[in-house]
C-alpha atoms as a PDB file:
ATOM      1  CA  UNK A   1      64.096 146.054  99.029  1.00  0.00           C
ATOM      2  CA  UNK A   2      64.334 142.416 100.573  1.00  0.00           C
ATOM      3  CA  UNK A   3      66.992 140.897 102.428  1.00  0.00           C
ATOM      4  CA  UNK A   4      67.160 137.453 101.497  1.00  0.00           C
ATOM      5  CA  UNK A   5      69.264 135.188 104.651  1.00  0.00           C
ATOM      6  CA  UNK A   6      71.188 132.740 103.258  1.00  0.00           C
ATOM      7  CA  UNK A   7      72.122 129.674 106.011  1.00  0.00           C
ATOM      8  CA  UNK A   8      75.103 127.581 104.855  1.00  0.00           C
ATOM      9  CA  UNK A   9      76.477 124.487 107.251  1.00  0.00           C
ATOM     10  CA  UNK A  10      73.948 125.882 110.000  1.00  0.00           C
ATOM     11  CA  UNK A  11      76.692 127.466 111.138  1.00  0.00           C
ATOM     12  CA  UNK A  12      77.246 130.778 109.552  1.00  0.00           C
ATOM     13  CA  UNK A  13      74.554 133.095 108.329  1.00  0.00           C
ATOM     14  CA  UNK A  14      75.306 135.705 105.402  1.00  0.00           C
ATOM     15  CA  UNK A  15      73.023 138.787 105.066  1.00  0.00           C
ATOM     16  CA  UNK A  16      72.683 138.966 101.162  1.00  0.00           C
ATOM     17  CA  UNK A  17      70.594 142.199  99.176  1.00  0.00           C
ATOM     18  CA  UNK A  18      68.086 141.626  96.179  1.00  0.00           C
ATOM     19  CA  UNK A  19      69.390 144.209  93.679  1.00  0.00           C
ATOM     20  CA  UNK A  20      66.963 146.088  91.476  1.00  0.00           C
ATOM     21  CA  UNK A  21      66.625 142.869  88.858  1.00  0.00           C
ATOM     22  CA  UNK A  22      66.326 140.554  91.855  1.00  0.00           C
ATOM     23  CA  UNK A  23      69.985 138.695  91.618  1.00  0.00           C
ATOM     24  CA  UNK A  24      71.625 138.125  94.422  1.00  0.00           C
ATOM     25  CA  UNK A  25      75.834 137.885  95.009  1.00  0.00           C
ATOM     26  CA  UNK A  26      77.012 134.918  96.760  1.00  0.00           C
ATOM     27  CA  UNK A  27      79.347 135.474  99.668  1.00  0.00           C
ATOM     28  CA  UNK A  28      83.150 134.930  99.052  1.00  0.00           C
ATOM     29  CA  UNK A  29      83.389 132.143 101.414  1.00  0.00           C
ATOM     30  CA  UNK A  30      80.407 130.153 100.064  1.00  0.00           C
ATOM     31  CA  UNK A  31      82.312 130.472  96.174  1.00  0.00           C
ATOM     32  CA  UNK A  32      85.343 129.413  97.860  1.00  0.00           C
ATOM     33  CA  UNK A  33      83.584 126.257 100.478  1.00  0.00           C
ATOM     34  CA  UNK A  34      81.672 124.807  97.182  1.00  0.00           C
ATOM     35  CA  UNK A  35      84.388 125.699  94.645  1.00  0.00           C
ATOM     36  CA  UNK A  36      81.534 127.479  92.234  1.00  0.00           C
ATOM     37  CA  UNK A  37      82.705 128.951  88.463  1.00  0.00           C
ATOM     38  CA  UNK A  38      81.083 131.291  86.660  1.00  0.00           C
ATOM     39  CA  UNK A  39      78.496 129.565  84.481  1.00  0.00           C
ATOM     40  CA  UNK A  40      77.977 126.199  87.508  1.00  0.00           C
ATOM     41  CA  UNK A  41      74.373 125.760  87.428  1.00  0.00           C
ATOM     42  CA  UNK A  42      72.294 125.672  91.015  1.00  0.00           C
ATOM     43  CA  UNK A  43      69.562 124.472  92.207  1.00  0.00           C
ATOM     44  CA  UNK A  44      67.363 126.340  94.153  1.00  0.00           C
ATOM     45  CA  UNK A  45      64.429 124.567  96.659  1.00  0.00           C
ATOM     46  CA  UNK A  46      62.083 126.355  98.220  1.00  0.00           C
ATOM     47  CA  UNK A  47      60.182 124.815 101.769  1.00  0.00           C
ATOM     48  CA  UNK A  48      57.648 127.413 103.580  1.00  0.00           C
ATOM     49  CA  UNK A  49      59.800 130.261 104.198  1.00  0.00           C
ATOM     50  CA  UNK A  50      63.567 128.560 103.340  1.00  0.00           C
ATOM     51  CA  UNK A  51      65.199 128.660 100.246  1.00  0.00           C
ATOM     52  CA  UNK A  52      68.284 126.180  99.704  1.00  0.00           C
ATOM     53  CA  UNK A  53      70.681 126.914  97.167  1.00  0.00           C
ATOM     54  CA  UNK A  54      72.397 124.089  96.104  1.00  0.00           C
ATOM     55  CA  UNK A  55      75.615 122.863  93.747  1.00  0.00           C
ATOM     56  CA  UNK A  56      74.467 120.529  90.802  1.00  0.00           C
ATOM     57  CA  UNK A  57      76.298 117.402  90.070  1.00  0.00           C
ATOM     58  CA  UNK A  58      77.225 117.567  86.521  1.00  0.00           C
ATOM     59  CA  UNK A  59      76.999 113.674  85.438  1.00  0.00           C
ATOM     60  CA  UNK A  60      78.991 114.397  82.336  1.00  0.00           C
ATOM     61  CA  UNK A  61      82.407 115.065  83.956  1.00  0.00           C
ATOM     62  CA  UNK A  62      81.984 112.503  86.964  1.00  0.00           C
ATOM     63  CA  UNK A  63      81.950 110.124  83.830  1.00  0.00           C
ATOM     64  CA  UNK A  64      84.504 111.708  81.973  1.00  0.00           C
ATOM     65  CA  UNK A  65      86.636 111.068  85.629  1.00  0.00           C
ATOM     66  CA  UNK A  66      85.295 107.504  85.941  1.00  0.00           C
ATOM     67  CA  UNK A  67      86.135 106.479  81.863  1.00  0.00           C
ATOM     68  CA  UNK A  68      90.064 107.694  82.713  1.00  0.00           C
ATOM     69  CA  UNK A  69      90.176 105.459  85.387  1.00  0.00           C
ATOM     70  CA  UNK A  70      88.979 102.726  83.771  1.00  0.00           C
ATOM     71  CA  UNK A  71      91.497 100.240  83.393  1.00  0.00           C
ATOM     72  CA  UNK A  72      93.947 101.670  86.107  1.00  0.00           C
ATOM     73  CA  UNK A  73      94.389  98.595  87.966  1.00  0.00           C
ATOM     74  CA  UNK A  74      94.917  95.696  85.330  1.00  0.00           C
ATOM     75  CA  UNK A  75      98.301  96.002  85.801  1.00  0.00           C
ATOM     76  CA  UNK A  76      98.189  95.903  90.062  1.00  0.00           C
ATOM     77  CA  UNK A  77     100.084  92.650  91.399  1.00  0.00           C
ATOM     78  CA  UNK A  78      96.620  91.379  93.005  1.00  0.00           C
ATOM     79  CA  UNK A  79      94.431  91.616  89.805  1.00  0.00           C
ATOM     80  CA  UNK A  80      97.337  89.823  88.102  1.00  0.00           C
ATOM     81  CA  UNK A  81      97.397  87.221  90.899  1.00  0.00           C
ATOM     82  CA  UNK A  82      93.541  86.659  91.462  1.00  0.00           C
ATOM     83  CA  UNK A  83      92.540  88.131  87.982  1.00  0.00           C
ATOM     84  CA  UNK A  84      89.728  90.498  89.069  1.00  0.00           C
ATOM     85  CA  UNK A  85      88.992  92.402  91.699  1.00  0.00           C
ATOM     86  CA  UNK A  86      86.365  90.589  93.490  1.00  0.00           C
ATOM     87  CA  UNK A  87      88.494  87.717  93.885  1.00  0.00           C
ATOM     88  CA  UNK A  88      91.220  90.115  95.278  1.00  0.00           C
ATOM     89  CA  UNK A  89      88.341  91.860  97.393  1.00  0.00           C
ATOM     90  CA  UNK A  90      87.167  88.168  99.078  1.00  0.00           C
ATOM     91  CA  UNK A  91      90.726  87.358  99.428  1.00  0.00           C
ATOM     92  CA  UNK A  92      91.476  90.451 101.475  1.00  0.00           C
ATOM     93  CA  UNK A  93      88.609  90.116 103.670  1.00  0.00           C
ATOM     94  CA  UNK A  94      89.864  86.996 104.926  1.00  0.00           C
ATOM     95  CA  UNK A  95      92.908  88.215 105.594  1.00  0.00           C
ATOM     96  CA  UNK A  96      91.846  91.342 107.609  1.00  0.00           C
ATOM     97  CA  UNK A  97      94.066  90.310 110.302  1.00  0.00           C
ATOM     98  CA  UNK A  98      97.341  90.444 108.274  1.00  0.00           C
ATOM     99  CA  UNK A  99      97.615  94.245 108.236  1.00  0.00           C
END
């Protein structure tokens, strides 16, 4: 059987063991570190003799985030004084000093 060595932050190293249909389990710690569900696609790269395993970024609920946040600052006192952000942006940048 192979032993597949699985590298995470260059700084720790987990053993892992192809079963008999060639799956492997993911250390605790690594579930935990990149917050992985059942179901969470990843991606896996191989270069020469390394494979990566990586977390996809699922698009679909980074916009779902963004679209509940749109909106959230209409109501802030500098968007009501300058009207929209970039005006309240320049503004602050001239006025680095004042914090």
């Amino acid at each position: 059987m192979k032993i597949l060595y699985l590298v995470f932050n260059v700084h720790e190293v987990f053993i892992v063991q192809l079963d008999e249909n060639f799956q492997v389990k993911i250390p605790k710690q690594i579930i935990k570190l990149l917050k992985l569900k059942a179901g969470d696609k990843l991606i896996l790269e191989v270069h020469d003799n390394v494979v990566l395993l990586k977390k996809t970024f699922d698009i679909n609920k980074w916009r779902e985030k963004v679209s509940q946040l749109v909106g959230a600052w209409k109501d802030h006192p500098l968007i009501k004084e300058f009207g929209t952000a970039a005006k309240a942006i320049k503004w602050l940048r001239g006025h680095e000093n004042i914090c």
